[in-house]
PDB file of N, CA and C in Angstrom:
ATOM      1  N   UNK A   1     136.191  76.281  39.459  1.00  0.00           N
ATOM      2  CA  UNK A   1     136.640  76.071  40.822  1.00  0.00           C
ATOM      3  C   UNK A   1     138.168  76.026  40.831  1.00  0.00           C
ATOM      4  N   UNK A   2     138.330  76.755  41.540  1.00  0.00           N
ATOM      5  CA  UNK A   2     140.148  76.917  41.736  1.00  0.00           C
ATOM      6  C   UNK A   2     140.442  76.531  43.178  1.00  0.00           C
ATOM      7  N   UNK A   3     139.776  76.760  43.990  1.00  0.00           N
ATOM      8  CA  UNK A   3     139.915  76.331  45.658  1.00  0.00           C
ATOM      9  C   UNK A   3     139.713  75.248  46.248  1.00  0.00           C
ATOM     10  N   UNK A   4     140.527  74.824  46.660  1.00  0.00           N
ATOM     11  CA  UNK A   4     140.914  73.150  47.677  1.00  0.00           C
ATOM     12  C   UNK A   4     141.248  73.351  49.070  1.00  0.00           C
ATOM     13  N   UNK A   5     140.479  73.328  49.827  1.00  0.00           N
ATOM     14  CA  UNK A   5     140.625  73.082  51.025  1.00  0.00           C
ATOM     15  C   UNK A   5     140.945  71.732  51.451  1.00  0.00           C
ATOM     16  N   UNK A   6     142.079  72.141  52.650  1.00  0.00           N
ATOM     17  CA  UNK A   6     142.773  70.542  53.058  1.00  0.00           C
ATOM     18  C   UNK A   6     142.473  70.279  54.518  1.00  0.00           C
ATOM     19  N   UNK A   7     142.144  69.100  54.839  1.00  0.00           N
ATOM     20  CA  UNK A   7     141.945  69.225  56.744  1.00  0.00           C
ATOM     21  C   UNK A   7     142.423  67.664  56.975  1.00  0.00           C
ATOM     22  N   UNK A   8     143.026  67.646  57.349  1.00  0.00           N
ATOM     23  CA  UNK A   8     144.265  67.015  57.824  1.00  0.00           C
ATOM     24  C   UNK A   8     143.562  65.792  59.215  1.00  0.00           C
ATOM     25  N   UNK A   9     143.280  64.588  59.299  1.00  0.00           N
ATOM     26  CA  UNK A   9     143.072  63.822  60.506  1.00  0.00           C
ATOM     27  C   UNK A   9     143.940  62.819  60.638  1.00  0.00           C
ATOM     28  N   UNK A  10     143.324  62.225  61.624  1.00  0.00           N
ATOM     29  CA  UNK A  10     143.959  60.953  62.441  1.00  0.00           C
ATOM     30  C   UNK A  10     142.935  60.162  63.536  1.00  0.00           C
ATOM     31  N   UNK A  11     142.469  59.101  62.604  1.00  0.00           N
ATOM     32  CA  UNK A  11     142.090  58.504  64.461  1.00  0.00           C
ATOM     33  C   UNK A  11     140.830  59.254  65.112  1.00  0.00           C
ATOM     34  N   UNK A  12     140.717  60.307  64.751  1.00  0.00           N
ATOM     35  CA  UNK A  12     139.356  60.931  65.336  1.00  0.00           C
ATOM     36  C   UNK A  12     138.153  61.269  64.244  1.00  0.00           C
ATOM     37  N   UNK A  13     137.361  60.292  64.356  1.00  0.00           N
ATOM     38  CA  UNK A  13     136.200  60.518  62.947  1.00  0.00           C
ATOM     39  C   UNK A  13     134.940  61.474  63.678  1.00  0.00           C
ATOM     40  N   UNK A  14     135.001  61.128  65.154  1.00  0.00           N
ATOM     41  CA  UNK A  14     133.917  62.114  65.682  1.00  0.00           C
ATOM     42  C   UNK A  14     134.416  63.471  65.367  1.00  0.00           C
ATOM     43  N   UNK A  15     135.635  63.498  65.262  1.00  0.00           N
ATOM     44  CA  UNK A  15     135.533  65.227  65.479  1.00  0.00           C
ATOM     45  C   UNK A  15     135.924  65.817  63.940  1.00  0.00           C
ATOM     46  N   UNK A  16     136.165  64.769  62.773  1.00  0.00           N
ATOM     47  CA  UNK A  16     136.425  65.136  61.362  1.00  0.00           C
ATOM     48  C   UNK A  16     134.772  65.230  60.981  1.00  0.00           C
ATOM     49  N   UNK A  17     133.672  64.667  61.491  1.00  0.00           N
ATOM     50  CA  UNK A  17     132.263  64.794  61.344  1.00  0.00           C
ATOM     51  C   UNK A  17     131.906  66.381  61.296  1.00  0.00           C
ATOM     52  N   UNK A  18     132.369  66.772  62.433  1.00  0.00           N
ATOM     53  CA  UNK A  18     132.122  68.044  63.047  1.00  0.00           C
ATOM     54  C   UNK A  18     132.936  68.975  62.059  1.00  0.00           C
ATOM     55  N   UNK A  19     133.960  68.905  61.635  1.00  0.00           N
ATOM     56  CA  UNK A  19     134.379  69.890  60.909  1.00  0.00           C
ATOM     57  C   UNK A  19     133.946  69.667  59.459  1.00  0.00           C
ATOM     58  N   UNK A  20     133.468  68.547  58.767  1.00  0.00           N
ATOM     59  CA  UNK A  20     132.845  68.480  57.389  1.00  0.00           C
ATOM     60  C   UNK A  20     131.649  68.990  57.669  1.00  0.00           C
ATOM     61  N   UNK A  21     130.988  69.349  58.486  1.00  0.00           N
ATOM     62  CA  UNK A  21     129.723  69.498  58.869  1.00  0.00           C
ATOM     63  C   UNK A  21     129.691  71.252  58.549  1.00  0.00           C
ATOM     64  N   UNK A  22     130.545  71.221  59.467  1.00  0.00           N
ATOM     65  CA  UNK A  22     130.656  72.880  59.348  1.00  0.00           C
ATOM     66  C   UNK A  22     130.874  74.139  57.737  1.00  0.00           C
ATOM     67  N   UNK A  23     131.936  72.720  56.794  1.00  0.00           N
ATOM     68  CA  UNK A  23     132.114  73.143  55.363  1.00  0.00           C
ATOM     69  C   UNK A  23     130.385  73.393  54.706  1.00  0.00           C
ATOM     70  N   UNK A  24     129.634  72.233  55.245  1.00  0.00           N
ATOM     71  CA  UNK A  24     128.467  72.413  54.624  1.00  0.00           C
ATOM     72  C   UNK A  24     127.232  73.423  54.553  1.00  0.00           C
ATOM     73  N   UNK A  25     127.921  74.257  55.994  1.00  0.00           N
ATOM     74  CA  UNK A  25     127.077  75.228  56.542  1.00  0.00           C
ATOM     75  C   UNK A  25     127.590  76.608  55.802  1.00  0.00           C
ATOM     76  N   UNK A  26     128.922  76.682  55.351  1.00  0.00           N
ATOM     77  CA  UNK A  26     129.311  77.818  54.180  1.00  0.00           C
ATOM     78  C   UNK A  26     128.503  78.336  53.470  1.00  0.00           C
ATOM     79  N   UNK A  27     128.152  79.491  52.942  1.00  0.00           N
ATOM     80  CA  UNK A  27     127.278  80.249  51.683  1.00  0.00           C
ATOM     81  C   UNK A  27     127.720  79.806  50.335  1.00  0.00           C
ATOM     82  N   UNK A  28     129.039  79.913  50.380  1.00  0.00           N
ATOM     83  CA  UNK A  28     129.909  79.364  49.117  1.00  0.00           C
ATOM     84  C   UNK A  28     130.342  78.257  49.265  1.00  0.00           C
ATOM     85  N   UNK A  29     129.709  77.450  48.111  1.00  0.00           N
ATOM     86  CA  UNK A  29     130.294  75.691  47.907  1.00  0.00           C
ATOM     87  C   UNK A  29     131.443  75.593  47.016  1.00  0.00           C
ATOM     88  N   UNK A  30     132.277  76.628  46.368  1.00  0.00           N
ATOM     89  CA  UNK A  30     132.365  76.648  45.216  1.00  0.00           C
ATOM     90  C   UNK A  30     134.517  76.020  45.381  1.00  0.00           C
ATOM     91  N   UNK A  31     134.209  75.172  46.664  1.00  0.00           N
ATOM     92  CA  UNK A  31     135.511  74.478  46.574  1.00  0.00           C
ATOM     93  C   UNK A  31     135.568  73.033  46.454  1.00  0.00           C
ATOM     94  N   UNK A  32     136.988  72.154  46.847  1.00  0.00           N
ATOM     95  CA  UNK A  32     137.115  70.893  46.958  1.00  0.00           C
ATOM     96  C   UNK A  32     137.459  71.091  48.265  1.00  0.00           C
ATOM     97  N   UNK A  33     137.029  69.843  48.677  1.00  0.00           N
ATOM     98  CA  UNK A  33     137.581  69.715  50.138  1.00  0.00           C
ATOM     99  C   UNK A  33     138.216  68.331  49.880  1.00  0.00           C
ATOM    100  N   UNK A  34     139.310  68.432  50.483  1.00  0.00           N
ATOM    101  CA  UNK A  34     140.772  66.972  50.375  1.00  0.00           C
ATOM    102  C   UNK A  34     140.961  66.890  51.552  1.00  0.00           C
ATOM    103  N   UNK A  35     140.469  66.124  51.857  1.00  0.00           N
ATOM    104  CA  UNK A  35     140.696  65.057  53.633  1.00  0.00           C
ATOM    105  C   UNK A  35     142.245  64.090  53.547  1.00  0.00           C
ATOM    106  N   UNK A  36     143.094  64.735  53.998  1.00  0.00           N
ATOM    107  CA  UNK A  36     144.265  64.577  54.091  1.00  0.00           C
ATOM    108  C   UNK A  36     144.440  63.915  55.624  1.00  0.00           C
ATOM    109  N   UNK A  37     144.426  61.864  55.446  1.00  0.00           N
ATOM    110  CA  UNK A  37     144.482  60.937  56.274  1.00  0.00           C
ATOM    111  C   UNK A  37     145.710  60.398  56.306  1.00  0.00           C
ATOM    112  N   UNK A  38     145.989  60.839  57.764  1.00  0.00           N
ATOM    113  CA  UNK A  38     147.650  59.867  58.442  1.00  0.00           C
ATOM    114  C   UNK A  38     147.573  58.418  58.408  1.00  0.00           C
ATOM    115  N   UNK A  39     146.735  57.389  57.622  1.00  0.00           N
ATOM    116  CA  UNK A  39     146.987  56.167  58.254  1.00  0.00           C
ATOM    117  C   UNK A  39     145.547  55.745  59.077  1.00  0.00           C
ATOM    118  N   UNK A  40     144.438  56.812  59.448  1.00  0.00           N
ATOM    119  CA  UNK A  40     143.570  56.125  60.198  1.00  0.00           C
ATOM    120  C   UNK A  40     142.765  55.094  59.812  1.00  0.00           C
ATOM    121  N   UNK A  41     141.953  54.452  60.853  1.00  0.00           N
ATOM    122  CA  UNK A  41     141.135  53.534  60.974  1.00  0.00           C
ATOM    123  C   UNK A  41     139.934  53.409  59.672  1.00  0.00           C
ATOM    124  N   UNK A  42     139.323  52.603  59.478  1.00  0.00           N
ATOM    125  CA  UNK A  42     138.007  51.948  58.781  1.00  0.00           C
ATOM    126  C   UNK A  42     137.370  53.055  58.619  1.00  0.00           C
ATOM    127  N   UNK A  43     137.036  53.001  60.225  1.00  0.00           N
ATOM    128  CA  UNK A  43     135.565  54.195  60.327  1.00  0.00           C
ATOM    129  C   UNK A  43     135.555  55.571  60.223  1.00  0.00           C
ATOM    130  N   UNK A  44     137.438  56.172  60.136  1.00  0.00           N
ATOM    131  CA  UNK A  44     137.655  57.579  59.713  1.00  0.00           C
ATOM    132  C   UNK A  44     137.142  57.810  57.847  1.00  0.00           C
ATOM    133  N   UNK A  45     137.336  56.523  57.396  1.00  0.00           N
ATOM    134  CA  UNK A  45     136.644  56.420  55.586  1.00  0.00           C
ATOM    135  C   UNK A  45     135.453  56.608  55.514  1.00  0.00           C
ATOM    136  N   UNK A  46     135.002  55.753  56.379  1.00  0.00           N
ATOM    137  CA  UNK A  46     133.097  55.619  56.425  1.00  0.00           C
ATOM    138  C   UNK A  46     133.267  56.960  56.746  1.00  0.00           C
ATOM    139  N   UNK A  47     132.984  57.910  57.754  1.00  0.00           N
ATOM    140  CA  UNK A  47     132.555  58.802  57.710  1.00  0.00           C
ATOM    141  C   UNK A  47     132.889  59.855  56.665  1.00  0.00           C
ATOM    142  N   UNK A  48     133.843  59.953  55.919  1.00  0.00           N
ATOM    143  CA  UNK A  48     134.540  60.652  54.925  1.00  0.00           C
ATOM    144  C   UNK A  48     133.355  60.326  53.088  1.00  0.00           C
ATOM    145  N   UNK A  49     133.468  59.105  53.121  1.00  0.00           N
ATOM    146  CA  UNK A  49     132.417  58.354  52.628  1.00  0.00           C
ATOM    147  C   UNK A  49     130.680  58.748  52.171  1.00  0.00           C
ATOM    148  N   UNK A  50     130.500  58.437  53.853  1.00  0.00           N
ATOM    149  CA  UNK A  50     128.780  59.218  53.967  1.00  0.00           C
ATOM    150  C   UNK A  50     128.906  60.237  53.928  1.00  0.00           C
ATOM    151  N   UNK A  51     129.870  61.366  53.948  1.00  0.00           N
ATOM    152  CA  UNK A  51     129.698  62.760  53.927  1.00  0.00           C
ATOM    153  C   UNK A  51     129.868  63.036  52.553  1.00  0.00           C
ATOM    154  N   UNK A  52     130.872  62.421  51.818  1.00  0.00           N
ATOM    155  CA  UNK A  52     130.918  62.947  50.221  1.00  0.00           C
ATOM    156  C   UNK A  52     129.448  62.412  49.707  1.00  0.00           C
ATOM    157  N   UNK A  53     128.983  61.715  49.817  1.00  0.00           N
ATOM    158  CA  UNK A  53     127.596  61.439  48.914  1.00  0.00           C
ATOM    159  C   UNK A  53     126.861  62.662  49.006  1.00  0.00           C
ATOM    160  N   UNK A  54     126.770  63.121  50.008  1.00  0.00           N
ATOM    161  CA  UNK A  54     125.791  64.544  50.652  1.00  0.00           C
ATOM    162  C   UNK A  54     126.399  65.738  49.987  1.00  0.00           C
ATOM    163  N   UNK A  55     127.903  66.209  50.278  1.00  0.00           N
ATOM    164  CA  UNK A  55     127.847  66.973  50.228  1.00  0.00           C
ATOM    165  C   UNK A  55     127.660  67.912  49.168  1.00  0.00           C
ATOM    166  N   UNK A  56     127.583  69.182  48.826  1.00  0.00           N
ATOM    167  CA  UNK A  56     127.649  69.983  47.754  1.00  0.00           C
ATOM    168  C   UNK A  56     128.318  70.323  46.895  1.00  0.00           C
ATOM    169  N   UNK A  57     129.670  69.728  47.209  1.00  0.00           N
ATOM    170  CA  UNK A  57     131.296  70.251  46.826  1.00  0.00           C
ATOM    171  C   UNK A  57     131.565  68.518  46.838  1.00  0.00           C
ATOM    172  N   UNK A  58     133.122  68.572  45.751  1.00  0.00           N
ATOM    173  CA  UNK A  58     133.495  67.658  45.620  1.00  0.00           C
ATOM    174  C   UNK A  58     134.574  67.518  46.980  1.00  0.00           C
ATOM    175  N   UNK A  59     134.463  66.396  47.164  1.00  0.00           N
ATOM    176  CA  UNK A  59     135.348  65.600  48.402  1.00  0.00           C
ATOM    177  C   UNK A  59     136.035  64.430  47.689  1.00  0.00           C
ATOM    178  N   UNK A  60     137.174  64.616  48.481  1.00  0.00           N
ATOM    179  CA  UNK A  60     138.694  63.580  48.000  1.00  0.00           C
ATOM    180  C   UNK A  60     139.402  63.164  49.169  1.00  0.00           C
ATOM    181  N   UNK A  61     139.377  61.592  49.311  1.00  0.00           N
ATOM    182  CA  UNK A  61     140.268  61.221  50.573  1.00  0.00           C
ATOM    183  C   UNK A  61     141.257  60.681  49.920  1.00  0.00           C
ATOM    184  N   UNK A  62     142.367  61.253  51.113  1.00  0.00           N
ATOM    185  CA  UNK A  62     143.952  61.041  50.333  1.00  0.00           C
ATOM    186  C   UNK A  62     144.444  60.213  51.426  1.00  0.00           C
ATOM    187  N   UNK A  63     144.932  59.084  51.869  1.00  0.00           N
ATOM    188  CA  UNK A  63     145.115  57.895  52.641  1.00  0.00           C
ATOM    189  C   UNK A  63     146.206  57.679  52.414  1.00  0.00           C
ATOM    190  N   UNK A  64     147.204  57.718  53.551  1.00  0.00           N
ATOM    191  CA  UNK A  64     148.725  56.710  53.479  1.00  0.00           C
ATOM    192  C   UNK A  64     149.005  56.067  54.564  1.00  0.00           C
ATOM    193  N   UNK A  65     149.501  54.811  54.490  1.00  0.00           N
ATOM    194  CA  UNK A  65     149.470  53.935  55.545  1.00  0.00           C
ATOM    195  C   UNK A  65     150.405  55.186  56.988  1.00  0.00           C
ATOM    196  N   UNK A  66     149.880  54.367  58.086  1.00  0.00           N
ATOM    197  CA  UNK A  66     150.475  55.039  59.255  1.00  0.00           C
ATOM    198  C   UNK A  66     151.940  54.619  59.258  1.00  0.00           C
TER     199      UNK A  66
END
């Protein structure tokens, strides 16, 4: 695996749901996905969280205070 995909949030976990959702629907798993967090809330982790257990590909949250 050479490929890292980065997606970038803030503050919105409903709609970072929706776009991890969509990585999962890919033919090819054969990346990382790095959730690149401004500072958000609790529940932007939790969902980052329950989605890495699932997913197929390795997931990495990268967190710096706001």
């Amino acid at each position: 695996m050479n490929t890292a995909l980065i997606v970038t949030t803030y503050n919105r976990p409903d709609a970072l749901a929706v776009v991890l959702e969509g990585y999962c629907r890919q033919s090819d798993h054969d990346f990382e996905l790095v959730v690149a967090d401004d500072g958000s809330k609790k529940d932007t982790t939790d969902v980052v969280q329950q989605f890495a257990r699932r997913a197929p590909f390795r997931v990495t949250h990268v967190w710096h205070e706001d």
